[in-house]
PDB file of N, CA and C in Angstrom:
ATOM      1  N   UNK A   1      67.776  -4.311 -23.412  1.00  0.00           N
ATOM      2  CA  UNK A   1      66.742  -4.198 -24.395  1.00  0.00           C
ATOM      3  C   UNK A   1      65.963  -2.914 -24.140  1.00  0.00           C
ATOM      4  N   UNK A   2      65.363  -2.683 -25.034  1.00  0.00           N
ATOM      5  CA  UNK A   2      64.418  -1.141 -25.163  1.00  0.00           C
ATOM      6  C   UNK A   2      62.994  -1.685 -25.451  1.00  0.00           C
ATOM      7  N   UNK A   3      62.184  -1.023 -24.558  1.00  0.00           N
ATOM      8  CA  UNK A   3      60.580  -1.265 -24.892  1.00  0.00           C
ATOM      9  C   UNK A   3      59.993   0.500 -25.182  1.00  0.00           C
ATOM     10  N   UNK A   4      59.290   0.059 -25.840  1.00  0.00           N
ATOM     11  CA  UNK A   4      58.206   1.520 -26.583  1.00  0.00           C
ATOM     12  C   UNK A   4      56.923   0.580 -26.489  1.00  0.00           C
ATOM     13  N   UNK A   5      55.975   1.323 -25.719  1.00  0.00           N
ATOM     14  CA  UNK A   5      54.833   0.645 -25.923  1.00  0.00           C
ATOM     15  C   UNK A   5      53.944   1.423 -24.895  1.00  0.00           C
ATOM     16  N   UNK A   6      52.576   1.107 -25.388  1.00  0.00           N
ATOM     17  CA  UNK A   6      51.358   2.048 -24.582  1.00  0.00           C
ATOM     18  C   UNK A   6      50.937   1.517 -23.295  1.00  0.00           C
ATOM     19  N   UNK A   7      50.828   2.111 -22.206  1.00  0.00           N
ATOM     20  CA  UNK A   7      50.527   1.466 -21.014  1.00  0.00           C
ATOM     21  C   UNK A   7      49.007   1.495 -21.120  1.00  0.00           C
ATOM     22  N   UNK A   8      48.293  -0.172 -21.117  1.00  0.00           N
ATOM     23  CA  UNK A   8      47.276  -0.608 -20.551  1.00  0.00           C
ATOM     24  C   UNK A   8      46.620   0.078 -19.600  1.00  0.00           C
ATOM     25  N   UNK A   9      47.552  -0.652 -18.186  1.00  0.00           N
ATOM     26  CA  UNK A   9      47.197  -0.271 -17.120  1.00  0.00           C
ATOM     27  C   UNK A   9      48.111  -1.011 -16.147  1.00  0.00           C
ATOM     28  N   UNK A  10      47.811  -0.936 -15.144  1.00  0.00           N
ATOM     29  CA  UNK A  10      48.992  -1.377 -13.623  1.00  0.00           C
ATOM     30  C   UNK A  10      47.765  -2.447 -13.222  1.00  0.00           C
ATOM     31  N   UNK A  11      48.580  -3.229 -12.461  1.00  0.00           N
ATOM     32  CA  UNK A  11      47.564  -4.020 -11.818  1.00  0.00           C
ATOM     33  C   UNK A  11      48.853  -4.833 -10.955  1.00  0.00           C
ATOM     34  N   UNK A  12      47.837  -5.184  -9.353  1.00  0.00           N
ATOM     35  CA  UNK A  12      48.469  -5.625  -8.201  1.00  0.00           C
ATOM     36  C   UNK A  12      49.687  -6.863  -8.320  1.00  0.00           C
ATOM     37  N   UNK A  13      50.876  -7.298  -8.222  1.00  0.00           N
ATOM     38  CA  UNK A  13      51.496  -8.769  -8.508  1.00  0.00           C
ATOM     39  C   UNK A  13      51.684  -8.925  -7.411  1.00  0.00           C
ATOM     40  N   UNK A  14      52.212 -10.321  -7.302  1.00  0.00           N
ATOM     41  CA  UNK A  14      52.823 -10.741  -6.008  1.00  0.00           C
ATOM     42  C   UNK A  14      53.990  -9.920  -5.241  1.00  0.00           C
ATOM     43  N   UNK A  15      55.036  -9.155  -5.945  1.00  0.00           N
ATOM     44  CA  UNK A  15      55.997  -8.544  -5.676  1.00  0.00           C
ATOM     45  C   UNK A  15      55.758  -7.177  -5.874  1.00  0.00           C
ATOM     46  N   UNK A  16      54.817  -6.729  -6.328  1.00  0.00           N
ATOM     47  CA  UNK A  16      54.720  -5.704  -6.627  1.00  0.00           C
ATOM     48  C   UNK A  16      53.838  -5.498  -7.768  1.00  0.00           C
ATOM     49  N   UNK A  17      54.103  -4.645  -9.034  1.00  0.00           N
ATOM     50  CA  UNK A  17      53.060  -3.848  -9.351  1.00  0.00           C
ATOM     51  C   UNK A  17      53.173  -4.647 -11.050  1.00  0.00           C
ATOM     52  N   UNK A  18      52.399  -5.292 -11.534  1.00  0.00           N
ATOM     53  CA  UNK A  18      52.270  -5.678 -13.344  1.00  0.00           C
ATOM     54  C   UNK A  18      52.040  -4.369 -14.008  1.00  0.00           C
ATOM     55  N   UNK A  19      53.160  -4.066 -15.194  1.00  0.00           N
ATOM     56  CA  UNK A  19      52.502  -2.882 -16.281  1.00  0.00           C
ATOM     57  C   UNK A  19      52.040  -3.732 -17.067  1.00  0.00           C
ATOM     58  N   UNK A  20      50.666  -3.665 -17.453  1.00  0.00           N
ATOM     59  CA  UNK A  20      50.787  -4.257 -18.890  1.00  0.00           C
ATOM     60  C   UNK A  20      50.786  -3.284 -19.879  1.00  0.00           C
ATOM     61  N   UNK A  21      51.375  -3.842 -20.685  1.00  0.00           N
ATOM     62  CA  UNK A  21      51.732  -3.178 -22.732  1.00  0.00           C
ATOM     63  C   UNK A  21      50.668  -3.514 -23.521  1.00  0.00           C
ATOM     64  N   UNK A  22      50.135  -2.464 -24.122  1.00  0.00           N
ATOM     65  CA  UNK A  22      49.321  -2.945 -24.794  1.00  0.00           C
ATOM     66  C   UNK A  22      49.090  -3.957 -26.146  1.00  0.00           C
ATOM     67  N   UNK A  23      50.265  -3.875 -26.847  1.00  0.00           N
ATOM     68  CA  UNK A  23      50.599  -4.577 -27.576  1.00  0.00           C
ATOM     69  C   UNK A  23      51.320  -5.818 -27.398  1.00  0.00           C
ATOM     70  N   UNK A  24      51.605  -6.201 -26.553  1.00  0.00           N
ATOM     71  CA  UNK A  24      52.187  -7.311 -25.262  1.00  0.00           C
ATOM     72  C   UNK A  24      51.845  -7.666 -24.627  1.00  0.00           C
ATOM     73  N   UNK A  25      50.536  -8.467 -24.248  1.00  0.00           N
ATOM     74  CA  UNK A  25      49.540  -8.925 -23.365  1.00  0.00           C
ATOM     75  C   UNK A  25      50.376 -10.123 -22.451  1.00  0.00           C
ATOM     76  N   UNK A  26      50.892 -10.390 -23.227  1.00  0.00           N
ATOM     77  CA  UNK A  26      51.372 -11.807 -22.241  1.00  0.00           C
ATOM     78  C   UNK A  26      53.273 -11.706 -21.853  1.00  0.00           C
ATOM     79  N   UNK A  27      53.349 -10.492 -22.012  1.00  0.00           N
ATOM     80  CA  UNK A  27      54.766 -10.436 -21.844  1.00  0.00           C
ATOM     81  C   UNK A  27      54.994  -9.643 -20.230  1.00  0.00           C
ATOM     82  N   UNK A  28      55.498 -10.429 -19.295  1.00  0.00           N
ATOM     83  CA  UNK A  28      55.465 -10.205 -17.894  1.00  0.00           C
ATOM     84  C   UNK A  28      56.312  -9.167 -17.676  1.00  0.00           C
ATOM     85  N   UNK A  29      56.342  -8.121 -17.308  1.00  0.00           N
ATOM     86  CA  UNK A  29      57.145  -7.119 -16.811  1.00  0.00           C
ATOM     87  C   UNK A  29      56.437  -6.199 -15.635  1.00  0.00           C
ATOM     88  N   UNK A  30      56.868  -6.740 -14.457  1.00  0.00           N
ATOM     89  CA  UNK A  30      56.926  -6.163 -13.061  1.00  0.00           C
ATOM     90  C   UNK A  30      58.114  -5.360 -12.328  1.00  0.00           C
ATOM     91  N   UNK A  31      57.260  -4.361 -11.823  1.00  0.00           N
ATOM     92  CA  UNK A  31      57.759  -3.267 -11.055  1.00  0.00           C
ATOM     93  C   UNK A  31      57.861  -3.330  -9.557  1.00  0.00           C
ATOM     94  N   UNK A  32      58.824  -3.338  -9.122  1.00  0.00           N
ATOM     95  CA  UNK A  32      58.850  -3.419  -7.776  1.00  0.00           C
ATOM     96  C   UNK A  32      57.695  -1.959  -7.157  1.00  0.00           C
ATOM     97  N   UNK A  33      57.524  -2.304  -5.558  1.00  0.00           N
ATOM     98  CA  UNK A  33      57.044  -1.684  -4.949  1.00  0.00           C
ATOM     99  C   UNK A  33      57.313  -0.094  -5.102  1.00  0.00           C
ATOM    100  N   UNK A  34      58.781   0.332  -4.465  1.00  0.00           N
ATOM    101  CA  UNK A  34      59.491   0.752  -4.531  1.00  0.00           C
ATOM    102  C   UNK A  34      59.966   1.941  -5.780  1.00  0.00           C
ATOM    103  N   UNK A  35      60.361   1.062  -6.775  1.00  0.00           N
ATOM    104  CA  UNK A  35      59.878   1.840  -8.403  1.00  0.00           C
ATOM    105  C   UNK A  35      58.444   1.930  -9.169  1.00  0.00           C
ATOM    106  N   UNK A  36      57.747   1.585  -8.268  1.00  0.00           N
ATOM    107  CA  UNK A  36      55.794   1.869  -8.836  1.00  0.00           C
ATOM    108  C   UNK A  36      55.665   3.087  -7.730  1.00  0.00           C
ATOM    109  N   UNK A  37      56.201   3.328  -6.703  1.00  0.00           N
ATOM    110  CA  UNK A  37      55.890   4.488  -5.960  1.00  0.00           C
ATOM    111  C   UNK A  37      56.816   5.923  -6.270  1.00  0.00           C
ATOM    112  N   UNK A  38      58.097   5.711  -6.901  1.00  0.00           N
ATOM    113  CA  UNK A  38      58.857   6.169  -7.731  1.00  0.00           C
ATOM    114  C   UNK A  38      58.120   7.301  -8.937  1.00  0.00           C
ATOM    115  N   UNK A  39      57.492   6.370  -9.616  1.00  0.00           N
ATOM    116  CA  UNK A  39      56.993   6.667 -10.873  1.00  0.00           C
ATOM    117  C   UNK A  39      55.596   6.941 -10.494  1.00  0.00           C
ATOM    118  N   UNK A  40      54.949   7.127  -9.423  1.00  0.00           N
ATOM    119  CA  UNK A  40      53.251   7.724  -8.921  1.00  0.00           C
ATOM    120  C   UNK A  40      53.781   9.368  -8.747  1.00  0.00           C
ATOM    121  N   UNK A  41      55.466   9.171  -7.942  1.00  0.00           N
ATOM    122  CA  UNK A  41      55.327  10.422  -7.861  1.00  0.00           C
ATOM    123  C   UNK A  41      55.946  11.547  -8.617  1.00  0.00           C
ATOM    124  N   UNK A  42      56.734  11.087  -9.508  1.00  0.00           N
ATOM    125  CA  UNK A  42      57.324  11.573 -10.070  1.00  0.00           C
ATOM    126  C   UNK A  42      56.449  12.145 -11.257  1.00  0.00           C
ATOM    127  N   UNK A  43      55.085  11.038 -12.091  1.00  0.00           N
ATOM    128  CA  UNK A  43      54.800  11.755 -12.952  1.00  0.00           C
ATOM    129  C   UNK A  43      52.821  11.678 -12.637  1.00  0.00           C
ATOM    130  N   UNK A  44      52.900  12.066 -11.301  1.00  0.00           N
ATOM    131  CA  UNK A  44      51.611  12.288 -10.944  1.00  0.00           C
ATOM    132  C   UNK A  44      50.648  13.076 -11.799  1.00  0.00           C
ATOM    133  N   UNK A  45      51.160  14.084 -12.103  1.00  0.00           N
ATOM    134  CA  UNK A  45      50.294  15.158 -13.387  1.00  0.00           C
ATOM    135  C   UNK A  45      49.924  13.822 -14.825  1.00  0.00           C
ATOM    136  N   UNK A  46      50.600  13.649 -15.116  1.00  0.00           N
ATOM    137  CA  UNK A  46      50.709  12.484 -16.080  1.00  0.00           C
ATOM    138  C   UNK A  46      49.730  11.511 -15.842  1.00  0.00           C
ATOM    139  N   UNK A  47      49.312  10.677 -14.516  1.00  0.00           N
ATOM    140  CA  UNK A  47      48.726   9.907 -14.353  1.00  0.00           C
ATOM    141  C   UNK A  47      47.231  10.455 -14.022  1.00  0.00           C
ATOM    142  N   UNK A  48      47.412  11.880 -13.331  1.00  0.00           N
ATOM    143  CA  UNK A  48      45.996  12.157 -13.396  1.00  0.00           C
ATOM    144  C   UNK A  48      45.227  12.409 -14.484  1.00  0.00           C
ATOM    145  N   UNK A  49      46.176  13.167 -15.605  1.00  0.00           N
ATOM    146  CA  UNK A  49      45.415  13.581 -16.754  1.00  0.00           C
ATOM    147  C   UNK A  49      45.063  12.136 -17.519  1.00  0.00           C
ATOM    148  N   UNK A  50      45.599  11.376 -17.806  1.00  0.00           N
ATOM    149  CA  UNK A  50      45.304   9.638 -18.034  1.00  0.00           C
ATOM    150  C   UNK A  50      44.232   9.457 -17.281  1.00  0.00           C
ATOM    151  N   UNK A  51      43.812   9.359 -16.679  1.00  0.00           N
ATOM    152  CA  UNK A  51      42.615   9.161 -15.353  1.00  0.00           C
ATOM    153  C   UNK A  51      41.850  10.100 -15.681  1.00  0.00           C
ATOM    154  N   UNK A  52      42.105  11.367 -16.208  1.00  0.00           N
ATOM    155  CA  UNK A  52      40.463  12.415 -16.030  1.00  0.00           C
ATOM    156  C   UNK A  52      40.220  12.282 -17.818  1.00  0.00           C
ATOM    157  N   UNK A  53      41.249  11.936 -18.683  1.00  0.00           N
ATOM    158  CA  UNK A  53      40.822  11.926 -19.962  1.00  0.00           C
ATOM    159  C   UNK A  53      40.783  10.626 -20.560  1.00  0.00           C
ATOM    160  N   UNK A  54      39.510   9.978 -21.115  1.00  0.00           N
ATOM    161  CA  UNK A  54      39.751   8.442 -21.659  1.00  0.00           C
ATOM    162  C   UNK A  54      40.504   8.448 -22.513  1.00  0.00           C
ATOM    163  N   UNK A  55      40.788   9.835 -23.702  1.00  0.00           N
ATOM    164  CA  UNK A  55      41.320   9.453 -25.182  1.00  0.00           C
ATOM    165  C   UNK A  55      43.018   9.436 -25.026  1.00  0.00           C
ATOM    166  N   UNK A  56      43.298   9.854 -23.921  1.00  0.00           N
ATOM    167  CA  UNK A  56      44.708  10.065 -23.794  1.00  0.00           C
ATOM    168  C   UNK A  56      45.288   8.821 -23.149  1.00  0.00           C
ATOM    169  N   UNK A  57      46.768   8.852 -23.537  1.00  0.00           N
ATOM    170  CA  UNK A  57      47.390   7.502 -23.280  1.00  0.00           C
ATOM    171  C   UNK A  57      48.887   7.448 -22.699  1.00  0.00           C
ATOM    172  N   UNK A  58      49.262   6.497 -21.885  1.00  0.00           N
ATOM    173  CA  UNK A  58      50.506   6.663 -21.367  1.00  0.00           C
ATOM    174  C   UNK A  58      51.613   5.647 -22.100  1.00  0.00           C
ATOM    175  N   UNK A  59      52.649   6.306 -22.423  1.00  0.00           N
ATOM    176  CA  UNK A  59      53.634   5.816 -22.730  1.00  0.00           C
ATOM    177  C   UNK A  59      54.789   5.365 -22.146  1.00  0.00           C
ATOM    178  N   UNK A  60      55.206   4.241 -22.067  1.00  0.00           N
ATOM    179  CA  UNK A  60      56.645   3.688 -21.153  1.00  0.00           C
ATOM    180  C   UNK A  60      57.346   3.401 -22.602  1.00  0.00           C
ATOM    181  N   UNK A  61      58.643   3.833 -22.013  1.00  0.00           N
ATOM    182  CA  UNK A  61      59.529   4.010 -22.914  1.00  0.00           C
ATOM    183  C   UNK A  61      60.844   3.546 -21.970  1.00  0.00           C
ATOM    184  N   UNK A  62      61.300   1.998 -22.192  1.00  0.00           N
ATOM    185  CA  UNK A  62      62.362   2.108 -20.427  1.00  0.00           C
ATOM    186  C   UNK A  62      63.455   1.299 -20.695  1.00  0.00           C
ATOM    187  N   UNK A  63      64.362   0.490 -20.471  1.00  0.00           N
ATOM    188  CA  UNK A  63      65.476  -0.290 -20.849  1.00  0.00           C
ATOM    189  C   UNK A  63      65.164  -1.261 -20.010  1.00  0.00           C
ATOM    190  N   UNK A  64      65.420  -2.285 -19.854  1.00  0.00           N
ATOM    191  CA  UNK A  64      65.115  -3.921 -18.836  1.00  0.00           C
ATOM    192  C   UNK A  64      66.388  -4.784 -19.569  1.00  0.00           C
ATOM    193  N   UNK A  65      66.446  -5.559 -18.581  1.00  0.00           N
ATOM    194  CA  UNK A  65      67.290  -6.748 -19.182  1.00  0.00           C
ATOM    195  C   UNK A  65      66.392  -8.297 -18.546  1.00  0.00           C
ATOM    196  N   UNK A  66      66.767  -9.277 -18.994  1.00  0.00           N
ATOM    197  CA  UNK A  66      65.909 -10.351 -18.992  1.00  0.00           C
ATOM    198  C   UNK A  66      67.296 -11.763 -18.562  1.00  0.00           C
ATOM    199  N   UNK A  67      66.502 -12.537 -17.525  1.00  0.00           N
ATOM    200  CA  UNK A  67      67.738 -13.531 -16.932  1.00  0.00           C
ATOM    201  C   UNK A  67      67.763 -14.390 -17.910  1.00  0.00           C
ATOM    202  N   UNK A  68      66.859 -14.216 -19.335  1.00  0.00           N
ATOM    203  CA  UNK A  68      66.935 -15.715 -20.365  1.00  0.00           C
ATOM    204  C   UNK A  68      68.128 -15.053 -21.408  1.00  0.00           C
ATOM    205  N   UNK A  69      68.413 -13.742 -21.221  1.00  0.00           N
ATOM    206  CA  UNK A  69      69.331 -13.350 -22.580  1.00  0.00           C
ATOM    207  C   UNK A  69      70.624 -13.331 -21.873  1.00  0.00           C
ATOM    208  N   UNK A  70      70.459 -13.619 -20.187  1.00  0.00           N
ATOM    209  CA  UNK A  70      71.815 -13.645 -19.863  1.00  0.00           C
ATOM    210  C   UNK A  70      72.601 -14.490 -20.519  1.00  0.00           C
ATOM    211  N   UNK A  71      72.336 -16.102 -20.628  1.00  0.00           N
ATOM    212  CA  UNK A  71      73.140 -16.801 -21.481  1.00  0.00           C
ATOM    213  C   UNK A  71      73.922 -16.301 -22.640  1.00  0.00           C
ATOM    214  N   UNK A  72      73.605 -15.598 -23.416  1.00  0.00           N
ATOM    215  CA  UNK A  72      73.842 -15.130 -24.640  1.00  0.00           C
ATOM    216  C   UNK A  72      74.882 -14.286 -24.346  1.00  0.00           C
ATOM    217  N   UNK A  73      75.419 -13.631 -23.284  1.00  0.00           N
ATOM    218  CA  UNK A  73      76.325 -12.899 -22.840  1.00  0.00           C
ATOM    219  C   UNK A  73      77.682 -13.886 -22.770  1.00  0.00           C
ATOM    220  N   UNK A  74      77.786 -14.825 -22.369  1.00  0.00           N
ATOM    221  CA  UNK A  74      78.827 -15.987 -21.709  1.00  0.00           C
ATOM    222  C   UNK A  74      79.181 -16.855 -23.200  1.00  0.00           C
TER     223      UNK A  74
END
């Protein structure tokens, strides 16, 4: 599957790191440790200017797959 959607914000999970979507409040998609430290450094410029400007906004744009659509495969 493909997501387009505005990043909220990050916030701490048990495993690692919650993005929330802004238009997707209740739709769970966590980032491992690992790929949240990935993506700090890779688009650090990105995250600071998000951080020094309120009007500006971050975009995730990413592919995921989900263990409930596995069925649908079989």
């Amino acid at each position: 599957m493909i997501l387009v959607g505005g990043i909220k914000k990050f916030e701490p999970a048990g495993n690692g790191q919650r993005m929330l979507i802004k238009h997707l409040p209740d739709f769970l998609l966590i980032l491992d440790d690992k790929l949240y430290s990935r993506l700090q450094t890779r688009f650090e410029s990105e995250f600071a200017l998000s951080d020094a400007d309120g009007e500006s906004h971050l975009l995730a744009i990413a592919t995921f797959g989900s263990p409930i659509c596995k069925g649908a495969e079989e």
